[in-house]
Protein backbone atom coordinates (compact mmCIF):
# COMPACT_ATOMS: atom_id res chain seq x y z
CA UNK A 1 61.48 -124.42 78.53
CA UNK A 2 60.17 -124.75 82.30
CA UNK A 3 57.97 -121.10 81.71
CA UNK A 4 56.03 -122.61 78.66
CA UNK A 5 55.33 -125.80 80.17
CA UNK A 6 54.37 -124.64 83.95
CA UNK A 7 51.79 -122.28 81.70
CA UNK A 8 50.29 -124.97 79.92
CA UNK A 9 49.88 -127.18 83.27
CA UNK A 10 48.40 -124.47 84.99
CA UNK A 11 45.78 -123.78 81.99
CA UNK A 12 45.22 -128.05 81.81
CA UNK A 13 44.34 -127.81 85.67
CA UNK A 14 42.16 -125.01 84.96
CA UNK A 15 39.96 -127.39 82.79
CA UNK A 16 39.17 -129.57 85.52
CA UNK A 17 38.73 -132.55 83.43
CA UNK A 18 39.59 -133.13 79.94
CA UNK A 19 39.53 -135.85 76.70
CA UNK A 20 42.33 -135.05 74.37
CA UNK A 21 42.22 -136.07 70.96
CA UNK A 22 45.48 -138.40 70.44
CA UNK A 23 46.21 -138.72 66.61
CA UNK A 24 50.07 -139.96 66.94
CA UNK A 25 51.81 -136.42 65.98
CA UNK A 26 53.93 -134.32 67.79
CA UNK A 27 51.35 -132.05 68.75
CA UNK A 28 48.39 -134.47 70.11
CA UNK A 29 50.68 -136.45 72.06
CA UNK A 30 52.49 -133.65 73.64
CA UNK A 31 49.12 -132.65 74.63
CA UNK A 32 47.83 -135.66 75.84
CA UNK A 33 51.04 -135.77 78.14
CA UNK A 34 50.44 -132.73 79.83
CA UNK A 35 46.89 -132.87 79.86
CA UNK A 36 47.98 -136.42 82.32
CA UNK A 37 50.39 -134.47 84.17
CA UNK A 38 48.20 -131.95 85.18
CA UNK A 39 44.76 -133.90 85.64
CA UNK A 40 46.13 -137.50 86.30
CA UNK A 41 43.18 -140.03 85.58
CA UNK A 42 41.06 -136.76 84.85
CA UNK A 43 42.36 -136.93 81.51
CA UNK A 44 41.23 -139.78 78.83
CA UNK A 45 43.54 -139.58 75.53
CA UNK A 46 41.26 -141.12 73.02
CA UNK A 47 42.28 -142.09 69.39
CA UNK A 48 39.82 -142.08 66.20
CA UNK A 49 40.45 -144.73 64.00
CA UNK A 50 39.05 -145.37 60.61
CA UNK A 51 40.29 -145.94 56.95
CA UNK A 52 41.95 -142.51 57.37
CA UNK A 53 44.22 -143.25 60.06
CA UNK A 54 47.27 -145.06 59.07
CA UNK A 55 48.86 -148.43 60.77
CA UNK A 56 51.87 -146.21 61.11
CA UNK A 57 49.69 -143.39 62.95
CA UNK A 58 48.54 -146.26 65.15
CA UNK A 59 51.83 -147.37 66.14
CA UNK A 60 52.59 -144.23 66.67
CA UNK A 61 50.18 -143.69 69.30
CA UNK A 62 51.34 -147.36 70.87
CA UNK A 63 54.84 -145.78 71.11
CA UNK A 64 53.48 -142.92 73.11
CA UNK A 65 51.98 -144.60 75.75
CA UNK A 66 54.32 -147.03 75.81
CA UNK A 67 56.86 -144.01 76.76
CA UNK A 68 54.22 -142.06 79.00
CA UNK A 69 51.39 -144.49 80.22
CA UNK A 70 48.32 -142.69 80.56
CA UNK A 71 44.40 -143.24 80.47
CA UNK A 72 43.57 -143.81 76.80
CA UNK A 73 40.87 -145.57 74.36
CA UNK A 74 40.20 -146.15 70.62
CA UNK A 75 37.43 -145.16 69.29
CA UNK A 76 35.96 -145.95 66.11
CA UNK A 77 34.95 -143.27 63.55
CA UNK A 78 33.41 -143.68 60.22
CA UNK A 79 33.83 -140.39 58.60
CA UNK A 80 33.54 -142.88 55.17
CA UNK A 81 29.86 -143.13 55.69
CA UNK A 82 29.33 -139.48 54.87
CA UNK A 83 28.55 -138.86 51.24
CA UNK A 84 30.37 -135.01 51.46
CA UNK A 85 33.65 -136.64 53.08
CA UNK A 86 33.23 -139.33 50.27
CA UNK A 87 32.99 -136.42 47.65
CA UNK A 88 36.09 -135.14 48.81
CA UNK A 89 35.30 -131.26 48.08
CA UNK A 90 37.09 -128.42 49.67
CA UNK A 91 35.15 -128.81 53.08
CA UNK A 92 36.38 -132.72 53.01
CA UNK A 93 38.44 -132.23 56.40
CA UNK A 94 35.06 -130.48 58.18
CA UNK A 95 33.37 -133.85 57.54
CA UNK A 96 35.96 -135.69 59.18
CA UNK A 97 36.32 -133.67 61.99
CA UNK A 98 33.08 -133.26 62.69
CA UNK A 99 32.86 -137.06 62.96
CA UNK A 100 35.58 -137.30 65.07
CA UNK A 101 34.36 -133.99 67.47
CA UNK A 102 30.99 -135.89 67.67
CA UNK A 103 32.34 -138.82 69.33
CA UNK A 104 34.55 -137.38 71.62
CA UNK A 105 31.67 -134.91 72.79
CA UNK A 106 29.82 -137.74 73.29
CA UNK A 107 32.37 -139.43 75.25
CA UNK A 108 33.20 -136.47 77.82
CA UNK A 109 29.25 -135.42 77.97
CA UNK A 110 29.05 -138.75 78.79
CA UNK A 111 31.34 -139.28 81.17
CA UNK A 112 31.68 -135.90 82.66
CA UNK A 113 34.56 -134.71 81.34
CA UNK A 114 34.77 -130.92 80.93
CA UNK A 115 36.97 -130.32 78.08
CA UNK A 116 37.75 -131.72 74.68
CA UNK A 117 40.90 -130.44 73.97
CA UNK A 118 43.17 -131.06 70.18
CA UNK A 119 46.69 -130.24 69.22
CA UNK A 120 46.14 -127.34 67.00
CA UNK A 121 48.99 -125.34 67.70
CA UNK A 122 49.71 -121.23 66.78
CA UNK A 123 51.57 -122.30 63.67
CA UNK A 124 48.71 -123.82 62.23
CA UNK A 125 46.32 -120.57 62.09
CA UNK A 126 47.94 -119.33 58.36
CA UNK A 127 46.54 -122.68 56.70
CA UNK A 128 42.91 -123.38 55.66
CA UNK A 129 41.57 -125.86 57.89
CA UNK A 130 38.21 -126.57 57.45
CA UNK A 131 38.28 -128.75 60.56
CA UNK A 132 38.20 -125.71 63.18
CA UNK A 133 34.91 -124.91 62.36
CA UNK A 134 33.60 -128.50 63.56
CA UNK A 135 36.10 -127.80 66.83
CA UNK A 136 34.34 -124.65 67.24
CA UNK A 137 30.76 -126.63 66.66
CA UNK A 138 31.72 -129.02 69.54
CA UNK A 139 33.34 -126.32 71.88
CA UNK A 140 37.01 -128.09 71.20
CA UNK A 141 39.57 -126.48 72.73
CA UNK A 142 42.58 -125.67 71.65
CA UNK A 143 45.43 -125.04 74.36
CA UNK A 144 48.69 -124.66 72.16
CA UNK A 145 46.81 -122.22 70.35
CA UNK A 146 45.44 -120.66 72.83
CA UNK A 147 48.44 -119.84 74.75
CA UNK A 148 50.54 -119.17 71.23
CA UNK A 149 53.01 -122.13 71.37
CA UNK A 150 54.45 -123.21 67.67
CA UNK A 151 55.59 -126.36 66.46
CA UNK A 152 59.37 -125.42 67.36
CA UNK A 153 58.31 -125.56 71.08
CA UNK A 154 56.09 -128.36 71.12
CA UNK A 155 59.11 -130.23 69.65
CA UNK A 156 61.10 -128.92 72.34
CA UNK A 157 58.79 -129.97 75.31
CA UNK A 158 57.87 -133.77 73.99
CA UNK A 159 62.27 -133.66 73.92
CA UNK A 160 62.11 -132.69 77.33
CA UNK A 161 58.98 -135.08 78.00
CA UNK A 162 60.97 -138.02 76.06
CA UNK A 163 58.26 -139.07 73.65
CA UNK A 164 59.44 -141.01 70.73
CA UNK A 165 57.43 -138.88 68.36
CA UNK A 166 59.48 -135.29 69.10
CA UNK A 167 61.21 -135.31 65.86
CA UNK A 168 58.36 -137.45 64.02
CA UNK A 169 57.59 -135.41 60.82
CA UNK A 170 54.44 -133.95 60.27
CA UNK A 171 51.98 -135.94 59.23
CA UNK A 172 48.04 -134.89 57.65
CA UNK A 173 45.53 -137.86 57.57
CA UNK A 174 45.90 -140.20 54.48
CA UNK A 175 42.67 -138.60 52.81
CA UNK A 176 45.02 -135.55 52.72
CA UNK A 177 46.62 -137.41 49.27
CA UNK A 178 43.87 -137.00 47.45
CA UNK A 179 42.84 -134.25 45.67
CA UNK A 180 39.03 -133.29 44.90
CA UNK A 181 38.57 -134.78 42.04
CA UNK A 182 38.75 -137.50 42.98
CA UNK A 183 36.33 -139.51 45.28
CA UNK A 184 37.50 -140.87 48.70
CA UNK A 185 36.95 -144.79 49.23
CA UNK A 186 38.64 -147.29 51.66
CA UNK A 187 40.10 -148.86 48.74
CA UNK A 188 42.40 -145.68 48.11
CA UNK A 189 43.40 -145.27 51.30
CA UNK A 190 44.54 -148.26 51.54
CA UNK A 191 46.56 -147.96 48.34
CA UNK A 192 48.35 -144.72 49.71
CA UNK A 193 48.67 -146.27 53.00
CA UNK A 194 50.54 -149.74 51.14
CA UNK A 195 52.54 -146.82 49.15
CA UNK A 196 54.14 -144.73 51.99
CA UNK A 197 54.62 -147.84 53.90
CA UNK A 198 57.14 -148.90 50.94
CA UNK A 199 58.69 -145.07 51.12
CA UNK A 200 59.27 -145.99 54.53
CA UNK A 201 60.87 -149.44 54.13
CA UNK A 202 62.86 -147.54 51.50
CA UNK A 203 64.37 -145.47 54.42
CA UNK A 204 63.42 -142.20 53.08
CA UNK A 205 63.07 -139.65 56.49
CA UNK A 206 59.46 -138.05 55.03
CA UNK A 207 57.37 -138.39 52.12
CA UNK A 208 53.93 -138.20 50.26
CA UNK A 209 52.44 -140.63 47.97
CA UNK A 210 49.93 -138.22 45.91
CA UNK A 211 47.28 -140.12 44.47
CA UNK A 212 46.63 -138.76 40.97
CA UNK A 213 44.38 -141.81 39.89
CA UNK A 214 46.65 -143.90 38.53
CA UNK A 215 49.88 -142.35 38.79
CA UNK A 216 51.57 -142.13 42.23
CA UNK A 217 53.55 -138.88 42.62
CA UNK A 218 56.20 -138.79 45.29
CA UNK A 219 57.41 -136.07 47.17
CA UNK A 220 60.62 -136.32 49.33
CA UNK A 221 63.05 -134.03 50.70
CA UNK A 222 65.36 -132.44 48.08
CA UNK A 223 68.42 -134.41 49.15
CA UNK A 224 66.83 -137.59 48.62
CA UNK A 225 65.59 -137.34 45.64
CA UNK A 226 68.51 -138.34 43.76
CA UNK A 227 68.44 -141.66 45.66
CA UNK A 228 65.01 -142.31 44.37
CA UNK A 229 66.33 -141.59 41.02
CA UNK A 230 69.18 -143.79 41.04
CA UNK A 231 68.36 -147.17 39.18
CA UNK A 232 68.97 -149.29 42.34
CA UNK A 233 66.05 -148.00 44.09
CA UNK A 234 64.29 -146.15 41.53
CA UNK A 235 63.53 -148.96 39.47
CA UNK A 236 62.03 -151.13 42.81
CA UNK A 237 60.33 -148.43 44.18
CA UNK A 238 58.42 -148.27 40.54
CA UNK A 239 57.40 -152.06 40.51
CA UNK A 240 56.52 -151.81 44.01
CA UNK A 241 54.28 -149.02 43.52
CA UNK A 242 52.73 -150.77 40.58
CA UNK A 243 52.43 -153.53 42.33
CA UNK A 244 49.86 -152.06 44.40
CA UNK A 245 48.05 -150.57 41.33
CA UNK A 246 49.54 -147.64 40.15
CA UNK A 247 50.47 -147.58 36.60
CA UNK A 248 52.52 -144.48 36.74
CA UNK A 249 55.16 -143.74 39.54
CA UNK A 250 56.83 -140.45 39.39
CA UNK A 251 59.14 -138.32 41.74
CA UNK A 252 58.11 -134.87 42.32
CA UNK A 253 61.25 -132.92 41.56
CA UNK A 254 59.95 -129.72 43.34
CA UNK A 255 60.39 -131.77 46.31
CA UNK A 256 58.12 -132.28 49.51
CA UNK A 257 55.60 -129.77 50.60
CA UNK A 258 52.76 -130.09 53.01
CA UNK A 259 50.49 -128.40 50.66
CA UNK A 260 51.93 -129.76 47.34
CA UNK A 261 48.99 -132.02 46.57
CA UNK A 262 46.97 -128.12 45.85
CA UNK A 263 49.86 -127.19 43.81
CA UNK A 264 49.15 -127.54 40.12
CA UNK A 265 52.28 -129.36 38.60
CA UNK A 266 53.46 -129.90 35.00
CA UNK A 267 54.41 -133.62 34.29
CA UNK A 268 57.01 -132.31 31.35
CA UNK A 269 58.81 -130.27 33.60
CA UNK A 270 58.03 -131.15 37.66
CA UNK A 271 57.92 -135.30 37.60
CA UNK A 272 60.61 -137.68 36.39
CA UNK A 273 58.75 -140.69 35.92
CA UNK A 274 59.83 -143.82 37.26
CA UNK A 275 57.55 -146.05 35.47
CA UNK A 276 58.86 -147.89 32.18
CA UNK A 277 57.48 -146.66 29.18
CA UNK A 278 55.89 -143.77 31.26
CA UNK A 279 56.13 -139.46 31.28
């Protein structure tokens, strides 16, 4: 789609200069590739990375520039030193991003970059996202949005731009599995981190260890469910699970949803549990 792309360059050059937040996704790194093609070393890609970004999110990123080298940095961000992202209330993902806005402010004040541009893209204005009102603190930009490009053609131009991440699934930041009542601490992130890690070794194709406390609920796609049901995997998926400290491990038989951690769920009738002795 040569139209949608030549508009985006032309908007990128319009910017001058620009620092693109680079989280690993689809949508970031598309960015961050265009925003290099259209203002060379005028354009940083910078990564946050804290207790909320995952290793996988981090090789992620690696992969990208591996595939499209291009000025980047990590930056560290400690959203975990804020009591209201700790609290993990409805405003959680404002405290992150208004960590991670901060920062790169800072950097392109800094350093004289004119723009701090994210991936938000026009498919992302029907869900609550506390986070734009930090972008909108920081003067963010958003240039998918802005020109009203979806997910469908962002996935088409990283094909065309041959990143590794075009058909990555979506992927919110691990705090994301946790819902507000409960508090956020390194210690859980790592546990949900150490549990989709396993769904991944498992080869299932996307995933969502929902942290419920002690019980882990999974959610996969509806076809693979019955995998994770069988007693091959089932059973080792459980003890691995456990392993890491959840007593309960159950599937989510509604299947995966973005949003399904909001989603009130009935443990008689949505989960199969996987643990023994457990439901």
């Amino acid at each position: 789609m040569p139209e949608v792309r030549d508009s985006l360059l032309a908007a990128l050059r319009v910017e001058g200069s620009a620092v693109v937040a680079l989280s690993g996704g689809v949508d970031s790194a598309t960015l961050a590739v265009l925003s290099h093609l259209a203002l060379g070393e005028r354009s940083l890609a910078v990564t946050g990375v804290s207790a909320s970004l995952s290793r996988h999110q981090r090789t992620l990123v690696e992969s990208v520039l591996r595939a499209r080298p291009m000025p980047h940095e990590w930056l560290a961000t400690d959203e975990l030193a804020s009591a209201d992202y700790r609290r993990n209330g409805p405003d959680r993902c404002f405290h992150c991003k208004n960590e991670l806005y901060r920062l790169l402010r800072e950097v392109a004040d800094g350093r004289g970059f004119a723009a701090v541009l994210d991936g938000t893209n026009a498919d992302d204005v029907g869900d609550v996202r506390p986070g734009r009102r930090a972008a909108a603190l920081y003067g963010v930009r958003s240039p998918f949005l802005e020109a009203g490009v979806g997910k469908a053609a962002i996935r088409t131009l990283a094909r065309e731009l041959g990143l590794p991440v075009a058909e990555e699934p979506a992927s919110a930041c691990l705090a994301s599995r946790v819902p507000e009542t409960i508090q956020i601490d390194a210690g859980v992130l790592n546990q949900v981190e150490a549990g989709e890690a396993a769904l991944r070794e498992f080869g299932f194709s996307a995933f969502r260890v929902r942290h419920h406390g002690e019980l882990a609920r999974i959610e996969l796609p509806p076809g693979e469910i019955p995998r994770a049901l069988s007693p091959a995997v089932g059973d080792r998926l459980a003890n691995r699970l456990q392993e890491l400290g959840y007593r309960q491990v159950a599937v989510d038989l509604r299947g995966y949803r973005p949003a399904g951690l909001a989603a009130p769920f009935d443990p008689d009738r949505d989960l199969a549990f996987l643990s023994p002795g457990a439901g």
